[in-house]
PDB file of N, CA and C in Angstrom:
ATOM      1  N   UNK A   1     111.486-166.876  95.417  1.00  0.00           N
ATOM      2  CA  UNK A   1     110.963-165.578  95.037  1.00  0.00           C
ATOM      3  C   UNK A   1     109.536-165.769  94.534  1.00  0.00           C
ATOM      4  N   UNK A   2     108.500-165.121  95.369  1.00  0.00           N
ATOM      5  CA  UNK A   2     107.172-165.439  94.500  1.00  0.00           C
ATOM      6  C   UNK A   2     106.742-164.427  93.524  1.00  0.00           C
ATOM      7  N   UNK A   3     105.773-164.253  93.175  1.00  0.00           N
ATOM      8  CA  UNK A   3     105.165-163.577  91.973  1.00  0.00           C
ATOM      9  C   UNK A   3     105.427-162.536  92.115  1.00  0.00           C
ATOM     10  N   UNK A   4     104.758-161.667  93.207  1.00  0.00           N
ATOM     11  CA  UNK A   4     105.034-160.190  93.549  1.00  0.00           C
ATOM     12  C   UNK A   4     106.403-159.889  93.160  1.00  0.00           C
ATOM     13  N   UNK A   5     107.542-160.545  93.396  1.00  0.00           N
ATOM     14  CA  UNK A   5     108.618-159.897  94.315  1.00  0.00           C
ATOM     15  C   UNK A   5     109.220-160.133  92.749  1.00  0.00           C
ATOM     16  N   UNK A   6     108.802-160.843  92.375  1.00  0.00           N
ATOM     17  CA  UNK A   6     109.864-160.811  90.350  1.00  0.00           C
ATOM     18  C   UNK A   6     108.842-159.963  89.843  1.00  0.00           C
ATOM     19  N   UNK A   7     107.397-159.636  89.790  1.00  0.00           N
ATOM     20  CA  UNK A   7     107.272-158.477  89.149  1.00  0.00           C
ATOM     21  C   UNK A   7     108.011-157.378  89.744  1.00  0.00           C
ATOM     22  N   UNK A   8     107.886-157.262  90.808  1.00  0.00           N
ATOM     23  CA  UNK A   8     108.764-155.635  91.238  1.00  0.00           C
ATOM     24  C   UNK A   8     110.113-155.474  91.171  1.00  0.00           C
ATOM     25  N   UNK A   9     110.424-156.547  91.275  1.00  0.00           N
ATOM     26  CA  UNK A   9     112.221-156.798  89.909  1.00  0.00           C
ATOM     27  C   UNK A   9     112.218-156.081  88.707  1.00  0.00           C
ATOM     28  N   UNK A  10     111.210-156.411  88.363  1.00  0.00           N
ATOM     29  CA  UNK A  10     111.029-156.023  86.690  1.00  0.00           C
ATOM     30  C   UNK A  10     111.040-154.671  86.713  1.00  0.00           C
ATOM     31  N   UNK A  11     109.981-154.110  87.660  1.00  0.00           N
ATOM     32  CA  UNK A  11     109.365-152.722  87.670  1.00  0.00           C
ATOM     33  C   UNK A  11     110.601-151.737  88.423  1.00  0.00           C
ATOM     34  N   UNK A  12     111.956-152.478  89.114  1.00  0.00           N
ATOM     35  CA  UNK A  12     112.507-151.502  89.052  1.00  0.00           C
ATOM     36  C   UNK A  12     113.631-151.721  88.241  1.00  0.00           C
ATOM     37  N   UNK A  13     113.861-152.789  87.326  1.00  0.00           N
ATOM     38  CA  UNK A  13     114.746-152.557  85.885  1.00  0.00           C
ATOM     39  C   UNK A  13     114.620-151.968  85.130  1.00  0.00           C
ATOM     40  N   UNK A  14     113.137-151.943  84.698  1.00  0.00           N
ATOM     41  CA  UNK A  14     112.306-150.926  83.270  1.00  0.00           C
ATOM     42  C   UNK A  14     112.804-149.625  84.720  1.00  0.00           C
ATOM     43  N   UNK A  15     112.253-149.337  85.629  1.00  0.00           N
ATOM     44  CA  UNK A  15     112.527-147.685  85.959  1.00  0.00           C
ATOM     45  C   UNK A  15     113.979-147.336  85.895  1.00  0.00           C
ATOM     46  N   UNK A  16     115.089-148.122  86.106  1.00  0.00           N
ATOM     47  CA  UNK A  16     116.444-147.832  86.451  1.00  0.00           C
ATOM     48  C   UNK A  16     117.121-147.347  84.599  1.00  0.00           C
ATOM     49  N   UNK A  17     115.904-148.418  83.817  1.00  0.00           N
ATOM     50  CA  UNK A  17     116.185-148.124  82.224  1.00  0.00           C
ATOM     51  C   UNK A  17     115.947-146.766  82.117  1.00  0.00           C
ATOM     52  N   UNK A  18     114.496-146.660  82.058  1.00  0.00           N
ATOM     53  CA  UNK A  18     114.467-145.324  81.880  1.00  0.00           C
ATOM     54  C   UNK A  18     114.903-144.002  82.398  1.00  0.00           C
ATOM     55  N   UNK A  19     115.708-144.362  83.282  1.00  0.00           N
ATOM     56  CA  UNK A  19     116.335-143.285  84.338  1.00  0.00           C
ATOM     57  C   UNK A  19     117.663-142.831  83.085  1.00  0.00           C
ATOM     58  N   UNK A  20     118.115-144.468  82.751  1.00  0.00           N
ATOM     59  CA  UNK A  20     119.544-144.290  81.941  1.00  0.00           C
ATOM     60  C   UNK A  20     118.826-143.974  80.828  1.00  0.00           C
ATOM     61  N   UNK A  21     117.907-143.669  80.174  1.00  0.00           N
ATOM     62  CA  UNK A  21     117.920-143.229  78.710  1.00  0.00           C
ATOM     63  C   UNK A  21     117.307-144.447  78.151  1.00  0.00           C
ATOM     64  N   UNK A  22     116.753-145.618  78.562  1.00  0.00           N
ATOM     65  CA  UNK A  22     116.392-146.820  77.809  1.00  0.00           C
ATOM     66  C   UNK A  22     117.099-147.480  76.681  1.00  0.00           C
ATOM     67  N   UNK A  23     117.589-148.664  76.922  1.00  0.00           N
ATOM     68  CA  UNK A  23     118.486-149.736  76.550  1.00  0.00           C
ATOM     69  C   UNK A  23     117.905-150.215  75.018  1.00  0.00           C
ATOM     70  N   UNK A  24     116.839-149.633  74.940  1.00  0.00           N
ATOM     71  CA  UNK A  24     115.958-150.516  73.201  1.00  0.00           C
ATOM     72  C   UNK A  24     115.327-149.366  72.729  1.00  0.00           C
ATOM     73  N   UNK A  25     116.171-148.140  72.559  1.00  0.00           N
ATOM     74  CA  UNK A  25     115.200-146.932  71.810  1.00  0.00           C
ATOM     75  C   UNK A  25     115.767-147.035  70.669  1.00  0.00           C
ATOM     76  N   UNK A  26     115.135-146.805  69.891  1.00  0.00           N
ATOM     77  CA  UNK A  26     114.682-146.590  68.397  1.00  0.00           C
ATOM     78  C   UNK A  26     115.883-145.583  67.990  1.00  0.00           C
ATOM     79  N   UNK A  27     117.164-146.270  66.978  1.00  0.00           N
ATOM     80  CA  UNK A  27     117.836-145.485  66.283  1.00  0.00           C
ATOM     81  C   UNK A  27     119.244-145.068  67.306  1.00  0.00           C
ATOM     82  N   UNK A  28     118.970-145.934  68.743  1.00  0.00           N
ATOM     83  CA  UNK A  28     120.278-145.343  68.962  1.00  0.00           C
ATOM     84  C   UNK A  28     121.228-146.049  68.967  1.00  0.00           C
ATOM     85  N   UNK A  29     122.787-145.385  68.905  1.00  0.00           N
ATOM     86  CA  UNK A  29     123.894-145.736  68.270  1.00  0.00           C
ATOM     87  C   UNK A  29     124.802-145.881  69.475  1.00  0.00           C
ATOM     88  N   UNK A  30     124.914-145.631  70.962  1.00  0.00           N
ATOM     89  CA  UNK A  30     125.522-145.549  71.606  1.00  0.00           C
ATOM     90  C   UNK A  30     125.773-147.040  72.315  1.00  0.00           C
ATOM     91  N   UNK A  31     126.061-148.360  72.499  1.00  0.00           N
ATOM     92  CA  UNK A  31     126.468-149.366  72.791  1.00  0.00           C
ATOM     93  C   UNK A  31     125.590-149.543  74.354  1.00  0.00           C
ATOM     94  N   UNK A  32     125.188-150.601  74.152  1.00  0.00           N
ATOM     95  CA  UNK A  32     124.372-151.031  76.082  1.00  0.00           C
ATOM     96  C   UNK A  32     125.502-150.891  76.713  1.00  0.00           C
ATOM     97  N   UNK A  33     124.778-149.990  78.015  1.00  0.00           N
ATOM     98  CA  UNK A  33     125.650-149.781  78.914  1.00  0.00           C
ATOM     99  C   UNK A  33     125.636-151.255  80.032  1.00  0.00           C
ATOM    100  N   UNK A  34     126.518-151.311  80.928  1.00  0.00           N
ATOM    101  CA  UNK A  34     126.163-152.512  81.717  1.00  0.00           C
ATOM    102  C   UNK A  34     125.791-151.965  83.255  1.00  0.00           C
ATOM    103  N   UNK A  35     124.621-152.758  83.549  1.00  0.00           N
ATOM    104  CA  UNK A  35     123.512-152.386  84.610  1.00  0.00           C
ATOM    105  C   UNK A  35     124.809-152.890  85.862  1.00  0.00           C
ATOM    106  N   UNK A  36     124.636-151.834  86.993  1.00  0.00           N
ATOM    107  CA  UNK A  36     125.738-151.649  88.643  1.00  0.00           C
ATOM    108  C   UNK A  36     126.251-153.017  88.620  1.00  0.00           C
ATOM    109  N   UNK A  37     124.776-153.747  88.483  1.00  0.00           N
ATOM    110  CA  UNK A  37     125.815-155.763  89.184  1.00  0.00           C
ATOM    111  C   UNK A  37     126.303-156.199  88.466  1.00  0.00           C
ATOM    112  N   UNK A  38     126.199-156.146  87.237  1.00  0.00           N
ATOM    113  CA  UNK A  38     127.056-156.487  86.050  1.00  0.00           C
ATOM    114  C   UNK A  38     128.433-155.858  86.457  1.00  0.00           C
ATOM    115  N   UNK A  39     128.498-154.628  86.364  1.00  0.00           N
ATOM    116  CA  UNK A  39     130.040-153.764  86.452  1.00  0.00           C
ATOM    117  C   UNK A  39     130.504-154.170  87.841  1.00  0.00           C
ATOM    118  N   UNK A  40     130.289-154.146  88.760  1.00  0.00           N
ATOM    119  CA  UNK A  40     130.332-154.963  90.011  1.00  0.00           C
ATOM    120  C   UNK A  40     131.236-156.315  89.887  1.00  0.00           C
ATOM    121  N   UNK A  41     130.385-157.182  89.031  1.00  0.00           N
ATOM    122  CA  UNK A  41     131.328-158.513  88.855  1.00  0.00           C
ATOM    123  C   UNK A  41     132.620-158.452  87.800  1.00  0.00           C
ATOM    124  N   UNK A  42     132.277-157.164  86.917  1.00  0.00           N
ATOM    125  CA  UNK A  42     133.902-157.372  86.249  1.00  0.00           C
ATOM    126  C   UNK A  42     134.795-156.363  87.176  1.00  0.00           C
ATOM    127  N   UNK A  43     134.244-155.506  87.804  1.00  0.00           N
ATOM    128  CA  UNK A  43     135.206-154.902  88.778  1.00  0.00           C
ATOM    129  C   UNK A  43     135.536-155.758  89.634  1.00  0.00           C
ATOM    130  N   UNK A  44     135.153-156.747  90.278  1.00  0.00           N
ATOM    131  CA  UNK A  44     135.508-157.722  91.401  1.00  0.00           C
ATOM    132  C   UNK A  44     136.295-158.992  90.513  1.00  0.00           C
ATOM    133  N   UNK A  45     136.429-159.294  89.419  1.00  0.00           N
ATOM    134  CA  UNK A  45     137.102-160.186  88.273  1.00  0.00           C
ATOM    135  C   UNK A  45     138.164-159.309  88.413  1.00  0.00           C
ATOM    136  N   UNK A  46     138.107-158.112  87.856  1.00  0.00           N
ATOM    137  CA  UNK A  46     139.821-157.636  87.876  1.00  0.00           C
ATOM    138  C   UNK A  46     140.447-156.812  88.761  1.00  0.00           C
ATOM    139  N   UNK A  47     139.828-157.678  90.098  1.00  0.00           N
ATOM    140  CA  UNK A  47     140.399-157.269  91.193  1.00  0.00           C
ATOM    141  C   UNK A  47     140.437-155.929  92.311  1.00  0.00           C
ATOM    142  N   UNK A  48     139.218-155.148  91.687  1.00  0.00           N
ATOM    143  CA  UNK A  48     139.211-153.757  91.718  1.00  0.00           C
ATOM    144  C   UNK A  48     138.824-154.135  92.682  1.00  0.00           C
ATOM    145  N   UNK A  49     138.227-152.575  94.189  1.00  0.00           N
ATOM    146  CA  UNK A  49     137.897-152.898  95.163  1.00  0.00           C
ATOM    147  C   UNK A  49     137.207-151.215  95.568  1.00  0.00           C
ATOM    148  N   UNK A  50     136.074-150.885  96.239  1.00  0.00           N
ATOM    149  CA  UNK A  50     135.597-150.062  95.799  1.00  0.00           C
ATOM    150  C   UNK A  50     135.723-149.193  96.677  1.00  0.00           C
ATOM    151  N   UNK A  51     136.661-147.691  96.763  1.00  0.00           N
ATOM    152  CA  UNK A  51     137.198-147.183  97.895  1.00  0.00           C
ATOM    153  C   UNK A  51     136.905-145.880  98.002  1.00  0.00           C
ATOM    154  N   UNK A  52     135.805-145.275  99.137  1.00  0.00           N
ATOM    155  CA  UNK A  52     135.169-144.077  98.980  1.00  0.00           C
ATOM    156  C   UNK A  52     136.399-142.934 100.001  1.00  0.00           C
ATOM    157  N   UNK A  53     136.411-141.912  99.588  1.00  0.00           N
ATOM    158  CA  UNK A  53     136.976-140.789 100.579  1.00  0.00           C
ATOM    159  C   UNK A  53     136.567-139.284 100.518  1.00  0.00           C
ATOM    160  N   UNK A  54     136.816-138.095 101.364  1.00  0.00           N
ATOM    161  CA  UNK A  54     136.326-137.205 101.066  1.00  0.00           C
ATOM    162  C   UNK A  54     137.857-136.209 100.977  1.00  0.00           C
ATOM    163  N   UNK A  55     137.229-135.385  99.994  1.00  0.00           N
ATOM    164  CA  UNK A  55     138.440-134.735  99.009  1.00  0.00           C
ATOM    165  C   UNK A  55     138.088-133.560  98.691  1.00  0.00           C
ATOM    166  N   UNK A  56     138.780-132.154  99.028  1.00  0.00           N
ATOM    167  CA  UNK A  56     138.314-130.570  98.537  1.00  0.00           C
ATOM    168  C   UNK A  56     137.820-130.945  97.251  1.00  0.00           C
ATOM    169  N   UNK A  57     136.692-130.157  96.894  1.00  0.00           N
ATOM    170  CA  UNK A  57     135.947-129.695  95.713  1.00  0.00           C
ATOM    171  C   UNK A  57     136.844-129.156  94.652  1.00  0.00           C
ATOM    172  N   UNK A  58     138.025-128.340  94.765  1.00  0.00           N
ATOM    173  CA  UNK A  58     138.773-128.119  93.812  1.00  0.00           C
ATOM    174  C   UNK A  58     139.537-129.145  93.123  1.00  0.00           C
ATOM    175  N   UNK A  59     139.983-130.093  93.994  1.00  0.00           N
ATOM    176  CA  UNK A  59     140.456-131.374  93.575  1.00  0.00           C
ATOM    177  C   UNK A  59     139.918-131.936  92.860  1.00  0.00           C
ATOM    178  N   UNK A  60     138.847-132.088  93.322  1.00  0.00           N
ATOM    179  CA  UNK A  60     137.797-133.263  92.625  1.00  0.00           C
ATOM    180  C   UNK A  60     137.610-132.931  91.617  1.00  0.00           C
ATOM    181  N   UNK A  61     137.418-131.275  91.297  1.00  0.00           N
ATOM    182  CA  UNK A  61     137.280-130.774  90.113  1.00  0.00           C
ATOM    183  C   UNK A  61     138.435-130.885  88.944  1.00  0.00           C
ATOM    184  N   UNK A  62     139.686-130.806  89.235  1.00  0.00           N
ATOM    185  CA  UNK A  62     141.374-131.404  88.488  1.00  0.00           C
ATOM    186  C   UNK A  62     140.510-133.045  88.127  1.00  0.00           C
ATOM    187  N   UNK A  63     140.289-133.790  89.104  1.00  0.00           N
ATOM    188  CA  UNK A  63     140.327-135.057  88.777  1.00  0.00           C
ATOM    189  C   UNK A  63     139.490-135.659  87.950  1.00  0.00           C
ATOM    190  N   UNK A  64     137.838-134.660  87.959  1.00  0.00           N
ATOM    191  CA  UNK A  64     137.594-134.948  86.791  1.00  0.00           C
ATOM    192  C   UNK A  64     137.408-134.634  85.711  1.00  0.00           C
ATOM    193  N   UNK A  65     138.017-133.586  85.417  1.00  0.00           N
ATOM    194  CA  UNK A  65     138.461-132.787  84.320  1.00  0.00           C
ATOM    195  C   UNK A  65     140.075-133.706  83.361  1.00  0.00           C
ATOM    196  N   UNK A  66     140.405-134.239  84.366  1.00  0.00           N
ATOM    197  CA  UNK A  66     141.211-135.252  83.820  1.00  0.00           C
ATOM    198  C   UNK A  66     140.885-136.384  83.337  1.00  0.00           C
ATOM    199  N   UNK A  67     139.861-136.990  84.186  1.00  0.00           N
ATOM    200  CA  UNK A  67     139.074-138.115  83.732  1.00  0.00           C
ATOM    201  C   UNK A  67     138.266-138.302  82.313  1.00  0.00           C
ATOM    202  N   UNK A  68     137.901-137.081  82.353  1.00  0.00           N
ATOM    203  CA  UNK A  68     137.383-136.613  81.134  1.00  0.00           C
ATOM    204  C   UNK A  68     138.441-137.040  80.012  1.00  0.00           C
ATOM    205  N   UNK A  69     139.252-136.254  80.227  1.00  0.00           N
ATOM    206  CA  UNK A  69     139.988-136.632  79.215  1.00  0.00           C
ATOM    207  C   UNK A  69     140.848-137.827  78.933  1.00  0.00           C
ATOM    208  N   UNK A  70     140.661-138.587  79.891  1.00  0.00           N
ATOM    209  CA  UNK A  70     141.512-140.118  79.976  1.00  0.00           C
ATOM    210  C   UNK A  70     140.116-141.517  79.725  1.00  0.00           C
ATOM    211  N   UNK A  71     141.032-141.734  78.720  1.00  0.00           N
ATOM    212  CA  UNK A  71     140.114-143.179  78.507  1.00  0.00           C
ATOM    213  C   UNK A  71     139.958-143.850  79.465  1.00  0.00           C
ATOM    214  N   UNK A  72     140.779-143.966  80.681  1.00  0.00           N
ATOM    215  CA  UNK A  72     140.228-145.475  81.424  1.00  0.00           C
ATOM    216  C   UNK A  72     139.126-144.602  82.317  1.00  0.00           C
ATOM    217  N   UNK A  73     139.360-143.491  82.538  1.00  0.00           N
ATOM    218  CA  UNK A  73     138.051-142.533  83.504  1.00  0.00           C
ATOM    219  C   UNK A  73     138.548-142.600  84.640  1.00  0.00           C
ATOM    220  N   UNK A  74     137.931-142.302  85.723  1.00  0.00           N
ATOM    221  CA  UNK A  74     138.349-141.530  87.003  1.00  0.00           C
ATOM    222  C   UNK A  74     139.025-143.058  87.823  1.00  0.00           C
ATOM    223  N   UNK A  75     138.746-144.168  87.750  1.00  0.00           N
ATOM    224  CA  UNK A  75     139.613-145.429  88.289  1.00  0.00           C
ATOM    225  C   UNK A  75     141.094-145.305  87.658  1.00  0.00           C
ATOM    226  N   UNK A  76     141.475-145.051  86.396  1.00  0.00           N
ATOM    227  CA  UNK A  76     142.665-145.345  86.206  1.00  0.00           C
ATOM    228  C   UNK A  76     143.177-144.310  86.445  1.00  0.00           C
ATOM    229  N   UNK A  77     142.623-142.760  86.950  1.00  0.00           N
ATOM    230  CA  UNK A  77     143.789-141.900  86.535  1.00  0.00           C
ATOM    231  C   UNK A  77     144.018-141.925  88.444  1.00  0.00           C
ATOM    232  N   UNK A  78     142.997-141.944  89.180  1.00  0.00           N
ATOM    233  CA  UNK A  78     143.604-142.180  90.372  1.00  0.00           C
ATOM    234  C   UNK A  78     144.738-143.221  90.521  1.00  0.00           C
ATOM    235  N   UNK A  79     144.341-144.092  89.980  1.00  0.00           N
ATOM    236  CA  UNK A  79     145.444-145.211  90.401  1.00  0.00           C
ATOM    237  C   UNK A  79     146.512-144.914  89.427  1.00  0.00           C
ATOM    238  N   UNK A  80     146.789-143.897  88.375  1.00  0.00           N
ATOM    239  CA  UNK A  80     147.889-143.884  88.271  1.00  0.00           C
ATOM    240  C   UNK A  80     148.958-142.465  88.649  1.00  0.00           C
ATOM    241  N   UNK A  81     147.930-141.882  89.475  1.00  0.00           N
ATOM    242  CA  UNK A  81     148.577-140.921  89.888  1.00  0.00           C
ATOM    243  C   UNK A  81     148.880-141.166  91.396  1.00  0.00           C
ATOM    244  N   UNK A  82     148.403-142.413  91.679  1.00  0.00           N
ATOM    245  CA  UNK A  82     149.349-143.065  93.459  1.00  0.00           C
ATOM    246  C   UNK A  82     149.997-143.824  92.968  1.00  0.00           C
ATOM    247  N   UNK A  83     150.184-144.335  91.785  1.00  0.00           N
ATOM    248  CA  UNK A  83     151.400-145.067  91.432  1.00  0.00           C
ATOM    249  C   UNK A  83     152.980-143.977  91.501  1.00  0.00           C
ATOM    250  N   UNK A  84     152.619-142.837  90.762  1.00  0.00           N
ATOM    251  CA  UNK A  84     153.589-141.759  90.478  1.00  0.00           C
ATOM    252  C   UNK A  84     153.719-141.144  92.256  1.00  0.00           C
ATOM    253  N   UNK A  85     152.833-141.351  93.168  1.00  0.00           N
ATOM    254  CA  UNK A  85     153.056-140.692  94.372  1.00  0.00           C
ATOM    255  C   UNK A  85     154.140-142.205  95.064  1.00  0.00           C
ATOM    256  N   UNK A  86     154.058-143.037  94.270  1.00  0.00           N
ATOM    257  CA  UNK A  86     155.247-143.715  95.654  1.00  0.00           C
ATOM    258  C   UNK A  86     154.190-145.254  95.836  1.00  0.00           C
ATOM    259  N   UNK A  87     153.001-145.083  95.477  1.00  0.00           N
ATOM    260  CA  UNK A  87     152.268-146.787  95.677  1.00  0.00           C
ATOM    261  C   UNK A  87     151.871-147.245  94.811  1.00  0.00           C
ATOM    262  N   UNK A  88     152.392-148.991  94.871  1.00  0.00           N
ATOM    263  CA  UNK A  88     152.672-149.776  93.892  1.00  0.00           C
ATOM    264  C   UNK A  88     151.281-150.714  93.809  1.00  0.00           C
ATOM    265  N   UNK A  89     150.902-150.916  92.572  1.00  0.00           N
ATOM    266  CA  UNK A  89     149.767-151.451  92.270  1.00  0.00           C
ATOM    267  C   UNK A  89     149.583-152.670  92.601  1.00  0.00           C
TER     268      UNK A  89
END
């Protein structure tokens, strides 16, 4: 990797920061979030696997209105509502 190509690394970490709200502001209380490749490797550690489909808008809307309200968020409540449909984890 030469010079150029790790500054423009940089230049799109600081932009992807500031997109999320910036990781080192002053006074905040909310915990570092972890940057896509990070979550990537603990999703691929616990086996997860990343599975896109297309689904009515009303649905989607139940699902994340549920998600909302479920701690693990929209991964666990799918997978535990195909567990309750008949497929085993």
């Amino acid at each position: 990797m030469n010079k150029f190509q790790l500054e423009q690394t940089k230049a799109f970490k600081l932009a992807n920061d500031l997109k999320q709200g910036g990781k080192g502001r002053a006074g905040a209380t909310e915990p570092a979030k972890v940057d896509r490749r990070e979550q990537r490797k603990l999703d691929q550690a616990k086996g997860l696997v990343p599975f896109a489909c297309k689904l009515d808008e009303k649905l989607v809307q139940q699902l994340k209105a549920q998600a909302d309200a479920h701690e693990g968020g929209m991964t666990e409540v799918l997978a535990e509502l195909l567990v309750k449909a008949g497929l085993e984890r």
